[in-house]
N, C-alpha and C. Protein backbone atom coordinates (compact mmCIF):
# COMPACT_ATOMS: atom_id res chain seq x y z
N UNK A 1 110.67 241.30 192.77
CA UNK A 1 109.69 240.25 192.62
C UNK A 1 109.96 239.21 193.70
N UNK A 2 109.25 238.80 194.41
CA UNK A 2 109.02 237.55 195.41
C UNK A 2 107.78 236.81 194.88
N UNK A 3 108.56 235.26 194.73
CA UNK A 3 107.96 234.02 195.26
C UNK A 3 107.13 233.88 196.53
N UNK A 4 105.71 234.18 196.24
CA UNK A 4 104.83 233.42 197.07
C UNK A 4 104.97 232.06 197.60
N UNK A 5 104.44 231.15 196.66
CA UNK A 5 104.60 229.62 197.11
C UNK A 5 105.76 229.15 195.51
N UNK A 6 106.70 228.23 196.21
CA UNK A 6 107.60 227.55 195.20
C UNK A 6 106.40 226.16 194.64
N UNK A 7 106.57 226.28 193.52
CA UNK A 7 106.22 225.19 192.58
C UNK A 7 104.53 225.46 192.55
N UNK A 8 104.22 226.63 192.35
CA UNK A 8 102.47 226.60 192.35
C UNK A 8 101.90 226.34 191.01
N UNK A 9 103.06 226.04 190.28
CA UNK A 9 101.87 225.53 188.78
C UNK A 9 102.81 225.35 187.53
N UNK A 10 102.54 224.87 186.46
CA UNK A 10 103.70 225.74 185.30
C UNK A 10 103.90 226.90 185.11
N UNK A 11 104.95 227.30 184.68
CA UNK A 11 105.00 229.12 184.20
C UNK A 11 105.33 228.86 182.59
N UNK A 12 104.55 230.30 181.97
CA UNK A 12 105.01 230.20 180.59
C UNK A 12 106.49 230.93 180.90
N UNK A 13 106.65 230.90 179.44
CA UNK A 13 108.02 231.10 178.95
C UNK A 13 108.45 232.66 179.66
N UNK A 14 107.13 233.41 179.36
CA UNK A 14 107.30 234.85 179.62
C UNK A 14 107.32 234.86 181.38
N UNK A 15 106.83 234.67 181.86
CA UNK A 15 107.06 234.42 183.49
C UNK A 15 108.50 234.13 183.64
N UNK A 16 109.09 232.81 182.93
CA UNK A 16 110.34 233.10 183.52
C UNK A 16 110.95 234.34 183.15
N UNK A 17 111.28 234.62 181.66
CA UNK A 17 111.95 235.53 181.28
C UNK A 17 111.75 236.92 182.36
N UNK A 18 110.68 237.15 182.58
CA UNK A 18 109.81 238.61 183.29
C UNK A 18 110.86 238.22 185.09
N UNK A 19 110.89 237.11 185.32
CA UNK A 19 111.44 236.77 186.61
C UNK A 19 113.02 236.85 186.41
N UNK A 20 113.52 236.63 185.42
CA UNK A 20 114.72 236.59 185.74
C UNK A 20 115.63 238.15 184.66
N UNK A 21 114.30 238.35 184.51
CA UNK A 21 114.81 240.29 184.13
C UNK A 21 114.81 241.14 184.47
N UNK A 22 114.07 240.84 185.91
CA UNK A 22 113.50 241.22 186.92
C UNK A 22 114.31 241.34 188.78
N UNK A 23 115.39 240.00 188.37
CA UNK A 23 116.19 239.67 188.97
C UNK A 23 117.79 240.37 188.39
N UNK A 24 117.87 240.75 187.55
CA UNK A 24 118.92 241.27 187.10
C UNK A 24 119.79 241.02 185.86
N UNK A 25 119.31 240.18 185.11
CA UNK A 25 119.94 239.04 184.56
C UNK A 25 120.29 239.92 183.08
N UNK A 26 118.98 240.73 182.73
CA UNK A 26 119.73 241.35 181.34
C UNK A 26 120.43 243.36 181.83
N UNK A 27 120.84 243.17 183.24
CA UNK A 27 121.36 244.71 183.27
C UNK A 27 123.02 244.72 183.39
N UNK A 28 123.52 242.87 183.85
CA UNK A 28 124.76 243.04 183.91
C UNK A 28 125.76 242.41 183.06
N UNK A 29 125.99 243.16 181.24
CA UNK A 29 126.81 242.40 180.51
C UNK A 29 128.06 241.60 180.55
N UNK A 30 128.45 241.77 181.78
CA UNK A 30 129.82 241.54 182.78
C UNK A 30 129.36 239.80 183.20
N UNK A 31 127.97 239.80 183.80
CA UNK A 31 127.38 239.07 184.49
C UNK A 31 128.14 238.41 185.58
N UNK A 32 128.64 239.07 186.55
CA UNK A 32 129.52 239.28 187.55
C UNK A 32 128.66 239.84 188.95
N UNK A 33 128.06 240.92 188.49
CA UNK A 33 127.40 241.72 189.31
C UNK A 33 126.28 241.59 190.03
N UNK A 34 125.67 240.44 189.31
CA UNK A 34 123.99 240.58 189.65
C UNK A 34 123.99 238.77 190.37
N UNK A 35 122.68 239.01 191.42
CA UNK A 35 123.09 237.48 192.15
C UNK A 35 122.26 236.80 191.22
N UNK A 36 122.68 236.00 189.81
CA UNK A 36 122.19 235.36 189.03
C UNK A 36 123.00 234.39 188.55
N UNK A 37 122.67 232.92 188.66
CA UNK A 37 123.74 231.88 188.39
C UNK A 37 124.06 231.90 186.60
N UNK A 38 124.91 230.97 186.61
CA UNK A 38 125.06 230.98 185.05
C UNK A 38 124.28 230.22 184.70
N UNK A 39 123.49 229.29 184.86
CA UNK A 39 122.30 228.61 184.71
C UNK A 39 121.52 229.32 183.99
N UNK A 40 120.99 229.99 184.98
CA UNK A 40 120.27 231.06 184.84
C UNK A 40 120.48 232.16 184.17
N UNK A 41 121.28 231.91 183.31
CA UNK A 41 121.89 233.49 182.41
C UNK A 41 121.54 232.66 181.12
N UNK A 42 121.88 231.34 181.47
CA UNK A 42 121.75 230.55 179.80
C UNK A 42 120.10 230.37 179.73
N UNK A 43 119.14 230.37 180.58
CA UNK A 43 117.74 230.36 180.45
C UNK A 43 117.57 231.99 180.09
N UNK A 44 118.10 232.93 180.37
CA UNK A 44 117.58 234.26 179.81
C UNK A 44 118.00 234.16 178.42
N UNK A 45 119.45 234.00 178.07
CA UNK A 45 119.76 233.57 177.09
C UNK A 45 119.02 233.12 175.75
N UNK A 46 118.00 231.97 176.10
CA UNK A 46 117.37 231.43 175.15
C UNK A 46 116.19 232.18 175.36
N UNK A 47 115.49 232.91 176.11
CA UNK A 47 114.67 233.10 176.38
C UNK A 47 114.54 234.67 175.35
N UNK A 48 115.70 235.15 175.46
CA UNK A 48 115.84 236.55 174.78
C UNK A 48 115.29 236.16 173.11
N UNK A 49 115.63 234.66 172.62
CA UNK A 49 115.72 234.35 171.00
C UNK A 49 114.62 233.69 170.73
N UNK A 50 113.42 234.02 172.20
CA UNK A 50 112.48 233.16 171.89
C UNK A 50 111.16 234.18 171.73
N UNK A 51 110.07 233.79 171.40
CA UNK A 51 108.71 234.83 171.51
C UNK A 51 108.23 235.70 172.88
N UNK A 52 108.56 234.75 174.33
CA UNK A 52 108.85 235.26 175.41
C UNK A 52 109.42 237.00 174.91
N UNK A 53 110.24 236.73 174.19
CA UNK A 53 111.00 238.60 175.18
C UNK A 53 109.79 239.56 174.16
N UNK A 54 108.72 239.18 173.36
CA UNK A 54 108.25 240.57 172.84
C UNK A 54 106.95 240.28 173.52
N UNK A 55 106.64 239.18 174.31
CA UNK A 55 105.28 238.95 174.80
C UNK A 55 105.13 239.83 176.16
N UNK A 56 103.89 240.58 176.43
CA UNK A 56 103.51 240.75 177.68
C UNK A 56 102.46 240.20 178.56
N UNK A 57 102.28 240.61 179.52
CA UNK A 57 101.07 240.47 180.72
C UNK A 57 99.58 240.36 179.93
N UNK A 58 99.38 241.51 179.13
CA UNK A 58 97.87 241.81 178.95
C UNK A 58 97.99 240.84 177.37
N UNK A 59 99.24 241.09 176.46
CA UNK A 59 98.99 239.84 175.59
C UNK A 59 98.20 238.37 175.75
N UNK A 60 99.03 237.79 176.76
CA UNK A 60 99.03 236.54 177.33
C UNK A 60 97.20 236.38 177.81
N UNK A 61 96.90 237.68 178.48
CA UNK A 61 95.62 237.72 178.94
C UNK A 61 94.70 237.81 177.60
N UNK A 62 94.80 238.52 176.96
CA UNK A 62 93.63 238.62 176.09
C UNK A 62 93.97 237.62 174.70
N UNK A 63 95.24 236.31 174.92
CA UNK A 63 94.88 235.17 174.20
C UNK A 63 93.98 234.10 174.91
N UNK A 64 94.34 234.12 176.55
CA UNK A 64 93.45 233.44 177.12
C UNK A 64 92.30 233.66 176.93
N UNK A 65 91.66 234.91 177.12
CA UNK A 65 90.48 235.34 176.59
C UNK A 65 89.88 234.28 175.11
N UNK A 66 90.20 235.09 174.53
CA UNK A 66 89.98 235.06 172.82
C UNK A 66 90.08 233.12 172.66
N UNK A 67 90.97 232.59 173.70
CA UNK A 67 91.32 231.45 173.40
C UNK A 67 90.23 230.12 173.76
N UNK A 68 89.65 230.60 175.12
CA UNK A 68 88.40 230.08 175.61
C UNK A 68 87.58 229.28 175.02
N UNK A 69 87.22 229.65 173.69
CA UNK A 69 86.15 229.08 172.97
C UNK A 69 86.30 227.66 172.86
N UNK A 70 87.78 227.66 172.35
CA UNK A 70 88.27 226.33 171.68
C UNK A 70 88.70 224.96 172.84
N UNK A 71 88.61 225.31 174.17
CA UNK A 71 88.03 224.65 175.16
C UNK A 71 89.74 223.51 175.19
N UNK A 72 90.63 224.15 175.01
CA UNK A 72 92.15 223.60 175.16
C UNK A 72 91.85 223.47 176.53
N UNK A 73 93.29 222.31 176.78
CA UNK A 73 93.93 222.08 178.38
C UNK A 73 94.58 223.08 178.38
N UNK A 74 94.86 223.05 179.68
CA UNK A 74 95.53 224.19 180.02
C UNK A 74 97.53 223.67 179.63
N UNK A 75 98.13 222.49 179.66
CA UNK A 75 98.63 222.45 179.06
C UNK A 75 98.88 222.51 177.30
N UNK A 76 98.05 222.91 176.61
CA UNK A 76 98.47 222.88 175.69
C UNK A 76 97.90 224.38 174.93
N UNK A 77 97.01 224.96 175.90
CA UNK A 77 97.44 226.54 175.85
C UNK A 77 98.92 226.98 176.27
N UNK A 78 99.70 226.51 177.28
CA UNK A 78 100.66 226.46 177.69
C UNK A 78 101.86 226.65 176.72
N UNK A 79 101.88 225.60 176.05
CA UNK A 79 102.86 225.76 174.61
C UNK A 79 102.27 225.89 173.79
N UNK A 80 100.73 226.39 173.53
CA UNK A 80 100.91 227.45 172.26
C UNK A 80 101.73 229.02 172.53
N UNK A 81 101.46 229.37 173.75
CA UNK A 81 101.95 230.59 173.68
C UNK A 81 103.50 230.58 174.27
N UNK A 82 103.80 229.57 174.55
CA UNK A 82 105.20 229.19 174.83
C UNK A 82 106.17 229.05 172.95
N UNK A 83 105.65 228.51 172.10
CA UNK A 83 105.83 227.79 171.28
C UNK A 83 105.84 228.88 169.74
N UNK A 84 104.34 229.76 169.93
CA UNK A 84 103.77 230.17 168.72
C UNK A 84 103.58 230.11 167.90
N UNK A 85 102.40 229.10 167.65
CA UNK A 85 102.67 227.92 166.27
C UNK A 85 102.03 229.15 165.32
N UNK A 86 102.39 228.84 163.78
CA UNK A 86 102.36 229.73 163.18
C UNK A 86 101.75 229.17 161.86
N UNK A 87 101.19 227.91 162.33
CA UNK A 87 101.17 226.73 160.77
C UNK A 87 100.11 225.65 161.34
N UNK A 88 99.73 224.99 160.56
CA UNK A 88 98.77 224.16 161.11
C UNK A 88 99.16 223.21 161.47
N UNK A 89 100.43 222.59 160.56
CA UNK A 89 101.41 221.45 161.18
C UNK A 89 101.84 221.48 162.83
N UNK A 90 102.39 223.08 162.92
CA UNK A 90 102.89 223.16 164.44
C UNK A 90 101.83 222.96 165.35
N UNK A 91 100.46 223.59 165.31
CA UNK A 91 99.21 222.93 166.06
C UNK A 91 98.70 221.90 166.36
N UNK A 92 99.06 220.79 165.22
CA UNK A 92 98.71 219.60 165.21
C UNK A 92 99.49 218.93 165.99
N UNK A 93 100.79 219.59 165.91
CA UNK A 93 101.71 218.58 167.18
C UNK A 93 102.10 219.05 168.49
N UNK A 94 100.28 219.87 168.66
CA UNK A 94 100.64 220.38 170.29
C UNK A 94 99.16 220.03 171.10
N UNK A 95 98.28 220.19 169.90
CA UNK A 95 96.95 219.66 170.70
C UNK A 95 96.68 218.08 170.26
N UNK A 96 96.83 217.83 171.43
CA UNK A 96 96.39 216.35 171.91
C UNK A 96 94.62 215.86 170.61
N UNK A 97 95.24 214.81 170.38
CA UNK A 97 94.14 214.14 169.25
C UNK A 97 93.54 215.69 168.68
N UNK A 98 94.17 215.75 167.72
CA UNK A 98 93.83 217.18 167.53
C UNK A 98 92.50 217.24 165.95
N UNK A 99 92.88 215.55 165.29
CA UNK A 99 92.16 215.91 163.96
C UNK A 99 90.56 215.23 164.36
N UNK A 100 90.45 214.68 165.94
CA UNK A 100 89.23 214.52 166.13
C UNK A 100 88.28 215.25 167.25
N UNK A 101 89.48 216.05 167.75
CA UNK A 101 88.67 217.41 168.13
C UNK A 101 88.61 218.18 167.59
N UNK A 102 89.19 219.40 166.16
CA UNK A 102 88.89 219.94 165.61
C UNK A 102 88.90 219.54 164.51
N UNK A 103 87.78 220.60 163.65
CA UNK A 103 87.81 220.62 162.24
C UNK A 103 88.76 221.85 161.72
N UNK A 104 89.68 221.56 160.44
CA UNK A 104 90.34 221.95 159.59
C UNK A 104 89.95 223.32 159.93
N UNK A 105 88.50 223.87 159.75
CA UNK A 105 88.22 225.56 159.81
C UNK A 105 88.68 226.34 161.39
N UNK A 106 88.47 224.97 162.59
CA UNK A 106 88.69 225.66 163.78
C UNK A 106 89.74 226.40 164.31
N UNK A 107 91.00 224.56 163.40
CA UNK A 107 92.67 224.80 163.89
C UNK A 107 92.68 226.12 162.73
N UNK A 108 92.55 226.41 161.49
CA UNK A 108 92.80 227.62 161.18
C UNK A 108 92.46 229.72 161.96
N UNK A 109 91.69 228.87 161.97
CA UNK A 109 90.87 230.21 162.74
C UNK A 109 91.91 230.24 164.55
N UNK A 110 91.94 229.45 164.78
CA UNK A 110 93.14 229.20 166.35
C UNK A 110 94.39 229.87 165.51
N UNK A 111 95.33 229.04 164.54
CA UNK A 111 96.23 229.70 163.96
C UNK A 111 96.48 231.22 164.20
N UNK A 112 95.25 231.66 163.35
CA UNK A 112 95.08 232.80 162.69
C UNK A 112 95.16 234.05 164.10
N UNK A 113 94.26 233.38 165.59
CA UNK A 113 94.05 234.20 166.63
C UNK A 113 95.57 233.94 167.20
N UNK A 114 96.57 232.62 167.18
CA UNK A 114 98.00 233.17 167.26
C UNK A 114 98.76 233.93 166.91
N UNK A 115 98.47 234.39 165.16
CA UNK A 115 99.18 235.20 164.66
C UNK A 115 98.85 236.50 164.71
N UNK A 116 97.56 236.81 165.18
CA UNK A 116 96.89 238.10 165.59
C UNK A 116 97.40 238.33 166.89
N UNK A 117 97.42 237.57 167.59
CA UNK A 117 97.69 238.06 169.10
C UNK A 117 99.03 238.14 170.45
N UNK A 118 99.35 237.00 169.12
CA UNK A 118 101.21 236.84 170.21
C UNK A 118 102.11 237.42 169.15
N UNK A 119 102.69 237.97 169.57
CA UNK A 119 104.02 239.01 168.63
C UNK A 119 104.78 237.48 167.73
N UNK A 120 105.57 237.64 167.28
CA UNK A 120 106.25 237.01 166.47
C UNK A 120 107.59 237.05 166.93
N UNK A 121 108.63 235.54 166.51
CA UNK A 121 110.01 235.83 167.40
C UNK A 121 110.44 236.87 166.85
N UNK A 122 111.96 237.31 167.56
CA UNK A 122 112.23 238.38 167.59
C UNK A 122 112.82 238.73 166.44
N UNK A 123 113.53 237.82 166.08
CA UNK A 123 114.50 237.39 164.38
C UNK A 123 113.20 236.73 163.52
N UNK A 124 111.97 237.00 163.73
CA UNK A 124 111.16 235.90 162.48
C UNK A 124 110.29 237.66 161.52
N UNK A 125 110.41 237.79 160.15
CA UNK A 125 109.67 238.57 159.74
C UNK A 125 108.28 238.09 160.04
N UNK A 126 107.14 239.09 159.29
CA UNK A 126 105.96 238.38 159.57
C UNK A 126 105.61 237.77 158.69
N UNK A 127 104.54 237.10 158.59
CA UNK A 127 104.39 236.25 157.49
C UNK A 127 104.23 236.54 156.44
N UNK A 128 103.14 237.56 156.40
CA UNK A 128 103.21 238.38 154.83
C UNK A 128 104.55 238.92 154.00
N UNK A 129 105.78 239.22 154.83
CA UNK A 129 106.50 239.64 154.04
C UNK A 129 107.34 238.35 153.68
N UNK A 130 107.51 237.34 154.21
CA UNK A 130 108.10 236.18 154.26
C UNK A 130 107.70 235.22 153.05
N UNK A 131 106.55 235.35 152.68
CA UNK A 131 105.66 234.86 151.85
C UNK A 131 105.89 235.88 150.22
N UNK A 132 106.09 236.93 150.58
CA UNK A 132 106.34 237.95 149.31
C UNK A 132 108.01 238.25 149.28
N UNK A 133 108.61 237.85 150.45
CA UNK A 133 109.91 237.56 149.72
C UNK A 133 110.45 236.40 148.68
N UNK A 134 109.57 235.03 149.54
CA UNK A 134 110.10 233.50 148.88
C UNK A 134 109.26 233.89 147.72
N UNK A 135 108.37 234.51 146.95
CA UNK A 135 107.52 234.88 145.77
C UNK A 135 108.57 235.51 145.08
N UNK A 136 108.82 236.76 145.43
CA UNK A 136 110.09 237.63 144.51
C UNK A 136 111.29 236.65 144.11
N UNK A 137 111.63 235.89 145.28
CA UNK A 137 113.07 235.57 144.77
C UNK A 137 113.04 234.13 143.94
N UNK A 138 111.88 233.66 143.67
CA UNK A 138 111.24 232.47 142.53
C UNK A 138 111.32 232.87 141.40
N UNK A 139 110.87 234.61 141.51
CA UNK A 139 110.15 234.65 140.16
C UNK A 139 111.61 235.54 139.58
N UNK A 140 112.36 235.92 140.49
CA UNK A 140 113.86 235.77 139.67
C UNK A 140 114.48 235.45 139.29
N UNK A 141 114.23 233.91 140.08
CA UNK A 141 115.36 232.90 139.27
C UNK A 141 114.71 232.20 138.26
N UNK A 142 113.52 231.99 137.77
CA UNK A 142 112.90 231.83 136.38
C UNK A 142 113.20 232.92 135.31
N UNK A 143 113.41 232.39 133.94
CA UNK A 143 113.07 232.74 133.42
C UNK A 143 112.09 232.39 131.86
N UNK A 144 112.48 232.69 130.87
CA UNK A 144 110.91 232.45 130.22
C UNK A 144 110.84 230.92 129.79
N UNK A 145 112.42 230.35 130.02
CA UNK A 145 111.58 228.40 129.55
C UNK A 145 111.89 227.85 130.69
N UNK A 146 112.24 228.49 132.04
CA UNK A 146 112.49 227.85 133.04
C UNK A 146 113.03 228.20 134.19
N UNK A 147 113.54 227.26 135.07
CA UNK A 147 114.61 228.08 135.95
C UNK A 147 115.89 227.98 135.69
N UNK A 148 116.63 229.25 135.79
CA UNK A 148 118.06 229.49 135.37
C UNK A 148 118.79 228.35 135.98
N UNK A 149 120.20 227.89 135.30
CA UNK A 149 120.86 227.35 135.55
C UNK A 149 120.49 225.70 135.54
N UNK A 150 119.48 225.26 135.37
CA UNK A 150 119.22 224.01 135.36
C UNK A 150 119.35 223.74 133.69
N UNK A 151 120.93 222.48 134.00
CA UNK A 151 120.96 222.15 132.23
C UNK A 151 119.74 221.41 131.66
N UNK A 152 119.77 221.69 130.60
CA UNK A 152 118.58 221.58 129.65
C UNK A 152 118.99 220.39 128.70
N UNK A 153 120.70 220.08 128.45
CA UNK A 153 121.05 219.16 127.81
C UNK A 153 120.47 217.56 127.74
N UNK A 154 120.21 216.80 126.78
CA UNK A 154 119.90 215.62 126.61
C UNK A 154 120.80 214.74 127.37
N UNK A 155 120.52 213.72 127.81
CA UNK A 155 121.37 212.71 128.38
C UNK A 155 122.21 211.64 127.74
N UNK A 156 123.27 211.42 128.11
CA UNK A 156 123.98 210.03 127.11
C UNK A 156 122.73 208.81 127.36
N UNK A 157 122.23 208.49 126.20
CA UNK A 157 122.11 207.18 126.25
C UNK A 157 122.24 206.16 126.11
N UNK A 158 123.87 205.69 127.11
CA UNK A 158 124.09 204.59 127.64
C UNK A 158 123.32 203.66 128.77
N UNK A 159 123.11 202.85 128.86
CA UNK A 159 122.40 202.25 130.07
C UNK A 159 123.87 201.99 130.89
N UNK A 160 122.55 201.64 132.23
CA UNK A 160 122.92 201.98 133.51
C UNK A 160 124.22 200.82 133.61
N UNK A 161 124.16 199.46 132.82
CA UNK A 161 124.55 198.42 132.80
C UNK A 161 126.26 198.83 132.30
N UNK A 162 126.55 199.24 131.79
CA UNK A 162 127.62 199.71 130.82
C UNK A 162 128.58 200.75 131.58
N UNK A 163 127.81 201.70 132.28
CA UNK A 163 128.74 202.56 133.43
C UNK A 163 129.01 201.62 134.71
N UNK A 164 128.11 200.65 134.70
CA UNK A 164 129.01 199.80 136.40
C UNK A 164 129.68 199.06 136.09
N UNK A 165 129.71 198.57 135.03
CA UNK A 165 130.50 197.08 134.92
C UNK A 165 131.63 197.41 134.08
């Protein structure tokens, strides 16, 4: 891979990663071998634990696509797909005045074309099972007058006055 012009724009996340995997950075576990600084080993580094390493070329393209409608800057397409918000909270704190350019149905439907279209990190299940795990493991720790382990006992009633003084 060669650099055309230095500094021609931002790069997403996946550009670097693609550049510096490209450069050598995940073939030498030694990291001795390959002309890659340690800098630069700690940016692959994070880059490996981020959405970058399952994203590709034609991904990236056909969110731009799909993404168009909703008439984003180009920074803040930037870190959605840098970012992969997955929630409406995380959207809200990436598009600029976001609750008076969209309505509630738009940022969902945007959500929804993130979670359709950019892979998920590499350590994150998907949501559906994430959602039917925290469900299972609720409805285990209830049981029929409550949740386990929370005492049920009445309280001394002493006032508060009598334990400080």
């Amino acid at each position: 891979m060669k650099i055309l012009e230095a500094n021609a724009g931002p790069l997403t996340n996946f550009e670097v990663f693609d550049f510096l995997r490209c450069k050598g950075a995940s073939k030498d576990p030694t990291r001795v071998l390959v002309p890659v600084t340690p800098s630069e080993f700690k940016v692959y580094d994070y880059l490996v634990e981020s959405a970058a390493c399952n994203q590709t070329r034609n991904i990236i393209n056909e969110f731009l696509e799909k993404s168009k409608k909703f008439k984003l800057a180009k920074a803040e397409i930037l870190n959605i797909i840098n970012i992969r918000p997955s929630s409406l909270v995380e959207v809200d704190s990436i598009i600029e005045q976001c609750d008076t350019r969209f309505q509630e149905e738009e940022l969902q439907e945007l959500v929804d074309l993130v979670i359709e279209v950019l892979p998920p990190l590499p350590n994150q299940p998907n949501a559906a099972e994430e959602v039917n795990e925290d469900v299972q493991g609720a409805t285990e720790r209830m049981d029929g007058e409550g949740i386990k382990g929370v005492n049920d006992e009445k309280a001394d009633d002493e006032p508060m006055t009598e334990l400080m003084g």
